[in-house]
C-alpha atoms as a PDB file:
ATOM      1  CA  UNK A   1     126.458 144.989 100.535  1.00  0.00           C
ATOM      2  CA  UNK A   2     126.216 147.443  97.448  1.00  0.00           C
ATOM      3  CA  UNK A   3     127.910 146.972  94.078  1.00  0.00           C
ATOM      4  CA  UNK A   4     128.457 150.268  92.590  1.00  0.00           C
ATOM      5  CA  UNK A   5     128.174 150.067  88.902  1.00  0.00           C
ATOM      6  CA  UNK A   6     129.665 152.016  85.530  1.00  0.00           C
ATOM      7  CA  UNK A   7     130.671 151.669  82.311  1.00  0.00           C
ATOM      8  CA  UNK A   8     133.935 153.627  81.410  1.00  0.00           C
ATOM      9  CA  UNK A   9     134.946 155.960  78.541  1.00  0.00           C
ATOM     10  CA  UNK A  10     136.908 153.244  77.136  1.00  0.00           C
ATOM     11  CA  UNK A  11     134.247 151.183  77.247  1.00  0.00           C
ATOM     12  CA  UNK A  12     135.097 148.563  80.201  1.00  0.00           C
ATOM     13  CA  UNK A  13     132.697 148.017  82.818  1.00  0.00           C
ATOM     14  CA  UNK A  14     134.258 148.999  86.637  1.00  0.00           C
ATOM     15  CA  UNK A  15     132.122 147.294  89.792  1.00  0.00           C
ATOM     16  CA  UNK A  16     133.124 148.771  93.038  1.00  0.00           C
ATOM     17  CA  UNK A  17     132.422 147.516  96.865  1.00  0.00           C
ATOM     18  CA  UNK A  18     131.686 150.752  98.788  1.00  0.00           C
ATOM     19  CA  UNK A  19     131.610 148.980 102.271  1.00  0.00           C
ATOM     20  CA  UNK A  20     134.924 147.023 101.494  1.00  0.00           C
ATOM     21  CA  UNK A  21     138.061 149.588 100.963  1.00  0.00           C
ATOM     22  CA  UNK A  22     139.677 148.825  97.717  1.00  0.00           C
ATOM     23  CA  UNK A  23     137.432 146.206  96.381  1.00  0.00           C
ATOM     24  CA  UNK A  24     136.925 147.385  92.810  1.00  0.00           C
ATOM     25  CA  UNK A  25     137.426 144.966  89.681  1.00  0.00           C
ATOM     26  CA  UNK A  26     136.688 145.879  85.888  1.00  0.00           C
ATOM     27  CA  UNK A  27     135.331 143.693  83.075  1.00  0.00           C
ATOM     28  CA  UNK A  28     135.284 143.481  79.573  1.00  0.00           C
ATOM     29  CA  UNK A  29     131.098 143.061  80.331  1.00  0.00           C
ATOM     30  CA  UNK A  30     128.740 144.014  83.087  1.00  0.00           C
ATOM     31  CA  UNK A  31     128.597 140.502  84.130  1.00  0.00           C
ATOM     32  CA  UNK A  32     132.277 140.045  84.425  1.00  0.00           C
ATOM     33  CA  UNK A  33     132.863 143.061  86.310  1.00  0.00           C
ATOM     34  CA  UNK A  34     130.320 141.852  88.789  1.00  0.00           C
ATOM     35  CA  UNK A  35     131.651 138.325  89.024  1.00  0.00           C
ATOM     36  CA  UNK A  36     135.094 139.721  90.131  1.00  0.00           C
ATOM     37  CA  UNK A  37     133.914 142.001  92.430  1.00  0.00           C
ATOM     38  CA  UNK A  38     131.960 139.650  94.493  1.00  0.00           C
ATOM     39  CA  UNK A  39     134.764 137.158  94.152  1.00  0.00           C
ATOM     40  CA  UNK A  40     136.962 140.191  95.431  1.00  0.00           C
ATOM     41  CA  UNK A  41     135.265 141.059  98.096  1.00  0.00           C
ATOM     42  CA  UNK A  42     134.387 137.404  99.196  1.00  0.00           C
ATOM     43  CA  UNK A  43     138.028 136.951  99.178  1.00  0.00           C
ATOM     44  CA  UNK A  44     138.234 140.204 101.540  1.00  0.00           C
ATOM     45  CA  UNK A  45     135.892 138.945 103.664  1.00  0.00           C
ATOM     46  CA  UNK A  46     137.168 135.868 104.793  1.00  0.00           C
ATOM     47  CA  UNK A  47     140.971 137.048 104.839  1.00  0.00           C
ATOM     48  CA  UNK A  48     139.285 139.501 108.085  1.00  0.00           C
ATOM     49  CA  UNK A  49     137.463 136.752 109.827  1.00  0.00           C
ATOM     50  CA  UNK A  50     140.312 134.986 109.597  1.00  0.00           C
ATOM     51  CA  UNK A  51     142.340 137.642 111.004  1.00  0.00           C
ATOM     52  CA  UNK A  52     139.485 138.464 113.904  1.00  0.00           C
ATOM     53  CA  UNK A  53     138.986 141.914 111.926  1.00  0.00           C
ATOM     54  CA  UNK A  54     135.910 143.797 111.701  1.00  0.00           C
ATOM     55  CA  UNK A  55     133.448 142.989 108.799  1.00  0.00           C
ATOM     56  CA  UNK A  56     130.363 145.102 107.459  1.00  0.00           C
ATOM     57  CA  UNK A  57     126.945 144.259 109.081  1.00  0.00           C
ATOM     58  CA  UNK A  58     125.388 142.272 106.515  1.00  0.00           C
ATOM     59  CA  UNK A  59     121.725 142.048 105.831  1.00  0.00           C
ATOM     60  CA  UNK A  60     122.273 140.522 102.247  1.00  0.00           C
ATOM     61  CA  UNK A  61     125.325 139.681 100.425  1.00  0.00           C
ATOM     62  CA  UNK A  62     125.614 141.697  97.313  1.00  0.00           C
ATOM     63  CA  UNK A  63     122.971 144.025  95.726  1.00  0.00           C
ATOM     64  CA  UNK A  64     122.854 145.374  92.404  1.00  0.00           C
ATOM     65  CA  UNK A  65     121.133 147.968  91.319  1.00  0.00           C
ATOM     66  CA  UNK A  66     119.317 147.136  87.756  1.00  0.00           C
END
């Protein structure tokens, strides 16, 4: 799964989940905004297994670009 990366006007850091709808989480740092994204979209991904809904194909879990 992609992480979709920037760093805003303002100067916060916004980490965004293409595959997942609405997973998107900013952070003070690069590292933080990446931590709650995957944490998001972890989260997102078990509440559909657990509701027998659809998930993305996976052939790794998260992947940054540098």
């Amino acid at each position: 799964m992609n992480i979709e990366i920037e760093k805003e006007a303002d100067g916060r850091w916004i980490a965004e989940v293409p595959d997942l709808s609405g997973v998107m989480a900013y952070g003070t740092t690069r590292q933080d905004a990446l931590a709650k994204a995957e944490s998001l979209a972890l989260r997102v991904i078990a509440d559909r297994l657990d509701h027998g809904e659809a998930i993305p194909e996976l052939d790794e879990l998260f992947a940054v670009p540098a």
